[in-house]
N, C-alpha and C. Protein backbone atom coordinates (compact mmCIF):
# COMPACT_ATOMS: atom_id res chain seq x y z
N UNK A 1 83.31 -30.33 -229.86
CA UNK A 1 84.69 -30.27 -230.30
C UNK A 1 85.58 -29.94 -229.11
N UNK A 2 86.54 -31.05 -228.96
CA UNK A 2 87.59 -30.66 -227.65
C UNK A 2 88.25 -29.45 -228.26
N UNK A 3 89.16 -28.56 -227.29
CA UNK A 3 89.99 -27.38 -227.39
C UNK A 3 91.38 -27.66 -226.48
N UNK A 4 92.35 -27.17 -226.66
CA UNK A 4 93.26 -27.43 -225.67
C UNK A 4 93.42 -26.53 -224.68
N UNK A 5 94.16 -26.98 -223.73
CA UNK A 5 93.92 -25.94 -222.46
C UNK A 5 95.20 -25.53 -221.91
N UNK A 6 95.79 -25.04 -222.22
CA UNK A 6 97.31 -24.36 -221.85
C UNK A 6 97.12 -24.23 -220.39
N UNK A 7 98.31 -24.61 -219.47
CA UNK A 7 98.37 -24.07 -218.24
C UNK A 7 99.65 -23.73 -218.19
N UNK A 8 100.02 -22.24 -217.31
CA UNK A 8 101.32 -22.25 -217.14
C UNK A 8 101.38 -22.75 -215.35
N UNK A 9 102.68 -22.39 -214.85
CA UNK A 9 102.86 -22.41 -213.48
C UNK A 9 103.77 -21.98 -213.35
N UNK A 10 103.67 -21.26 -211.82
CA UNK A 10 105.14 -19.81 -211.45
C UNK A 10 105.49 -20.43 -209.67
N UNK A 11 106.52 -20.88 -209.82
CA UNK A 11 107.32 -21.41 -208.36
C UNK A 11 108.23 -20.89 -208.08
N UNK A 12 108.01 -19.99 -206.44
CA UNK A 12 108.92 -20.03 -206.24
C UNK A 12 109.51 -20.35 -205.03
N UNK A 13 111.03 -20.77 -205.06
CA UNK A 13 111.17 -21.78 -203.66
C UNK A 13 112.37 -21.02 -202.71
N UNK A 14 112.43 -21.65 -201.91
CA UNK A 14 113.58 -21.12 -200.77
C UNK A 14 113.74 -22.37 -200.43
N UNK A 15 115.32 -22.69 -199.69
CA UNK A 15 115.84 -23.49 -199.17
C UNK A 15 116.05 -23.25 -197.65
N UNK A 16 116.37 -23.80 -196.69
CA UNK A 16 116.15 -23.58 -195.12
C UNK A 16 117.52 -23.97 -195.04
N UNK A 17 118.50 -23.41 -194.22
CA UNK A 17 119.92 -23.73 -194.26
C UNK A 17 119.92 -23.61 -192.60
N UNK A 18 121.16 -24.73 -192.41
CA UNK A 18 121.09 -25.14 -191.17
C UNK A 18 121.41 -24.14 -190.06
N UNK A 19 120.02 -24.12 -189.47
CA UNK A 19 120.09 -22.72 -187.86
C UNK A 19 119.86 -21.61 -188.67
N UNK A 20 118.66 -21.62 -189.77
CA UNK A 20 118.29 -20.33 -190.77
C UNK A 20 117.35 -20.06 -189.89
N UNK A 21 116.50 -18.68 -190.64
CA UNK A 21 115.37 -18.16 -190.09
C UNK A 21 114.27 -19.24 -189.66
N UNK A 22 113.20 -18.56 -189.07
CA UNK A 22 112.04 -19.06 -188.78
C UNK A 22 111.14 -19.39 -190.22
N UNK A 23 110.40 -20.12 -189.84
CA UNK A 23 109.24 -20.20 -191.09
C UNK A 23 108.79 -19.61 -191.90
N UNK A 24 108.34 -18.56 -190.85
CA UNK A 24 108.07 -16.98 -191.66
C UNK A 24 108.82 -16.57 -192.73
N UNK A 25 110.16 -16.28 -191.81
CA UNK A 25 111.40 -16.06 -192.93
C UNK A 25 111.44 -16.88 -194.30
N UNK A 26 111.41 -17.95 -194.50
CA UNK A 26 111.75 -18.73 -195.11
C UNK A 26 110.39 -18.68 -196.03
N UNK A 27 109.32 -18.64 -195.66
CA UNK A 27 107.92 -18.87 -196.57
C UNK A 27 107.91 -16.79 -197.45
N UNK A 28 108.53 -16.09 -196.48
CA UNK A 28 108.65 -14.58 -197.52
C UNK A 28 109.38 -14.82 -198.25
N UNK A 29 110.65 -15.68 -198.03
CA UNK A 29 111.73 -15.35 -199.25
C UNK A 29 111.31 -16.75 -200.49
N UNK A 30 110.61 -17.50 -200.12
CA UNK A 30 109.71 -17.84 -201.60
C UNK A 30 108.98 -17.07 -202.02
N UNK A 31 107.99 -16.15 -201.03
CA UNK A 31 107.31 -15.53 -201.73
C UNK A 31 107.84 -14.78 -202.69
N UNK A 32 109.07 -13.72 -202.42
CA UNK A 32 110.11 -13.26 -203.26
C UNK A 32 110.72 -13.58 -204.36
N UNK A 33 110.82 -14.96 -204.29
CA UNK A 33 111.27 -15.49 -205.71
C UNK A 33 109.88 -15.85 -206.76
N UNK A 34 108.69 -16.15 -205.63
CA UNK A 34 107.73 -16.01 -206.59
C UNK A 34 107.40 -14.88 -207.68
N UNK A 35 107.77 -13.62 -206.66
CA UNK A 35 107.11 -12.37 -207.09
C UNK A 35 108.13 -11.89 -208.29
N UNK A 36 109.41 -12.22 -208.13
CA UNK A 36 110.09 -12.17 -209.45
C UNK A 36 109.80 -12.93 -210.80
N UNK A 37 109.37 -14.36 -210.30
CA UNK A 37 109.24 -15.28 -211.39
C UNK A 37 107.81 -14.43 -212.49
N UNK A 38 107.00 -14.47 -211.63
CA UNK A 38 105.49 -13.36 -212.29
C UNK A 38 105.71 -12.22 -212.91
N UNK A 39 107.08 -11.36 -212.22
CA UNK A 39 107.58 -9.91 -213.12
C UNK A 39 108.12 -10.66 -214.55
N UNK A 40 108.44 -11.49 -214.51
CA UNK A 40 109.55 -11.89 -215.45
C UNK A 40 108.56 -12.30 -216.83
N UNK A 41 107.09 -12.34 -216.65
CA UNK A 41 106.51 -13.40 -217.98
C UNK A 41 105.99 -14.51 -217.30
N UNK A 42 105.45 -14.75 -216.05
CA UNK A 42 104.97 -15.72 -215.57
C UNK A 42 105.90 -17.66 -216.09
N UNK A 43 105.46 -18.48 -215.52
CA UNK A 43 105.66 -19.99 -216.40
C UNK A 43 107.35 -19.96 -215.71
N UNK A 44 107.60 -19.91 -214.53
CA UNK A 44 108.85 -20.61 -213.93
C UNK A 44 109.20 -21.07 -213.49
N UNK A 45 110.13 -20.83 -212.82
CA UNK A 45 111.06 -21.34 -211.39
C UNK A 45 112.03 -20.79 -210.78
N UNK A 46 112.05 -20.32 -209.70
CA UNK A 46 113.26 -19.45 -209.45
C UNK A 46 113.61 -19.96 -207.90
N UNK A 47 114.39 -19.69 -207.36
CA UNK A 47 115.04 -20.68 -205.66
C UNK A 47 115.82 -19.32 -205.46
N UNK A 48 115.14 -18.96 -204.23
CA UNK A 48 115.37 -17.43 -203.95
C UNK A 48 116.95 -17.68 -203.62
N UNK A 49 117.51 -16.47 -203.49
CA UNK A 49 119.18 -16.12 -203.93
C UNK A 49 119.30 -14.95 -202.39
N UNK A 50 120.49 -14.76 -201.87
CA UNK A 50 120.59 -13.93 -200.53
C UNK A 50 120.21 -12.65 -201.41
N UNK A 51 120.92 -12.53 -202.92
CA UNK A 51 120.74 -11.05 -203.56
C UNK A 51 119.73 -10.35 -203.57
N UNK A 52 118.48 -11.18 -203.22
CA UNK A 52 116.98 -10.54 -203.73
C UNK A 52 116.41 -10.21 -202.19
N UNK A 53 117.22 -10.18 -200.98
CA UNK A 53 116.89 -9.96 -199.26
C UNK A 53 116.39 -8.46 -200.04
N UNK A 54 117.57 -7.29 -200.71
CA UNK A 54 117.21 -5.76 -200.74
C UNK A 54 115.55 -5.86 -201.41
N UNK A 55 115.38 -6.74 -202.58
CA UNK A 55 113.78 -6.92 -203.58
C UNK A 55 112.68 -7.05 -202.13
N UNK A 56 113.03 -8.07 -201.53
CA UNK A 56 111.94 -8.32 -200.47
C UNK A 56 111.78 -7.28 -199.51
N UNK A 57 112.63 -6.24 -199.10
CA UNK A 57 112.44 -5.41 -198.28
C UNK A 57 111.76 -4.34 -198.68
N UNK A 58 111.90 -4.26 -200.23
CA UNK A 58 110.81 -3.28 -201.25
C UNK A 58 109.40 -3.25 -201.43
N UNK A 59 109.38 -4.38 -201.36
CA UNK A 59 108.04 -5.00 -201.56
C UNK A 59 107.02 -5.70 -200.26
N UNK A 60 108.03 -5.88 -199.08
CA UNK A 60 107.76 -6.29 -197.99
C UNK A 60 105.92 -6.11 -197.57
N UNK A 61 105.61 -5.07 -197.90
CA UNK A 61 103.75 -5.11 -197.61
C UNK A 61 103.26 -6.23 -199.20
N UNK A 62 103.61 -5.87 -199.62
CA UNK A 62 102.72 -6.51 -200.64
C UNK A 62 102.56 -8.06 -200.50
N UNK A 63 103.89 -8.97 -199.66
CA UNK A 63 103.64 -9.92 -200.01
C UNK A 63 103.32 -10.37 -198.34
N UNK A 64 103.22 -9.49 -197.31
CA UNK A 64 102.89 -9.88 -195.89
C UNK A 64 102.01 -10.44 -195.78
């Protein structure tokens, strides 16, 4: 007997704006919007925001 198989998925993205940070920069502050999307109930999308720079500096080991 088949079963169904629920998947969710949690994204989160950053945009690179012209003469922005390095890679680095830019791959933490997805990580950041990731790490919100997962607080939130997992199953999103979020495109990190300048507001959440203070969130990432909180959390800064966890997502190094």
């Amino acid at each position: 007997m088949q079963q169904p198989v629920v998947i969710g998925i949690s994204i989160g993205a950053a945009i690179a704006a012209k003469g922005a940070a390095n890679q680095t920069d830019l791959l933490r502050r997805a990580d950041v919007a990731l790490y919100r999307v997962k607080n939130s109930g997992r199953s999103g999308f979020l495109l990190f925001e300048e507001r959440m720079t203070r969130e990432s500096d909180e959390i800064g080991p966890a997502i190094a």
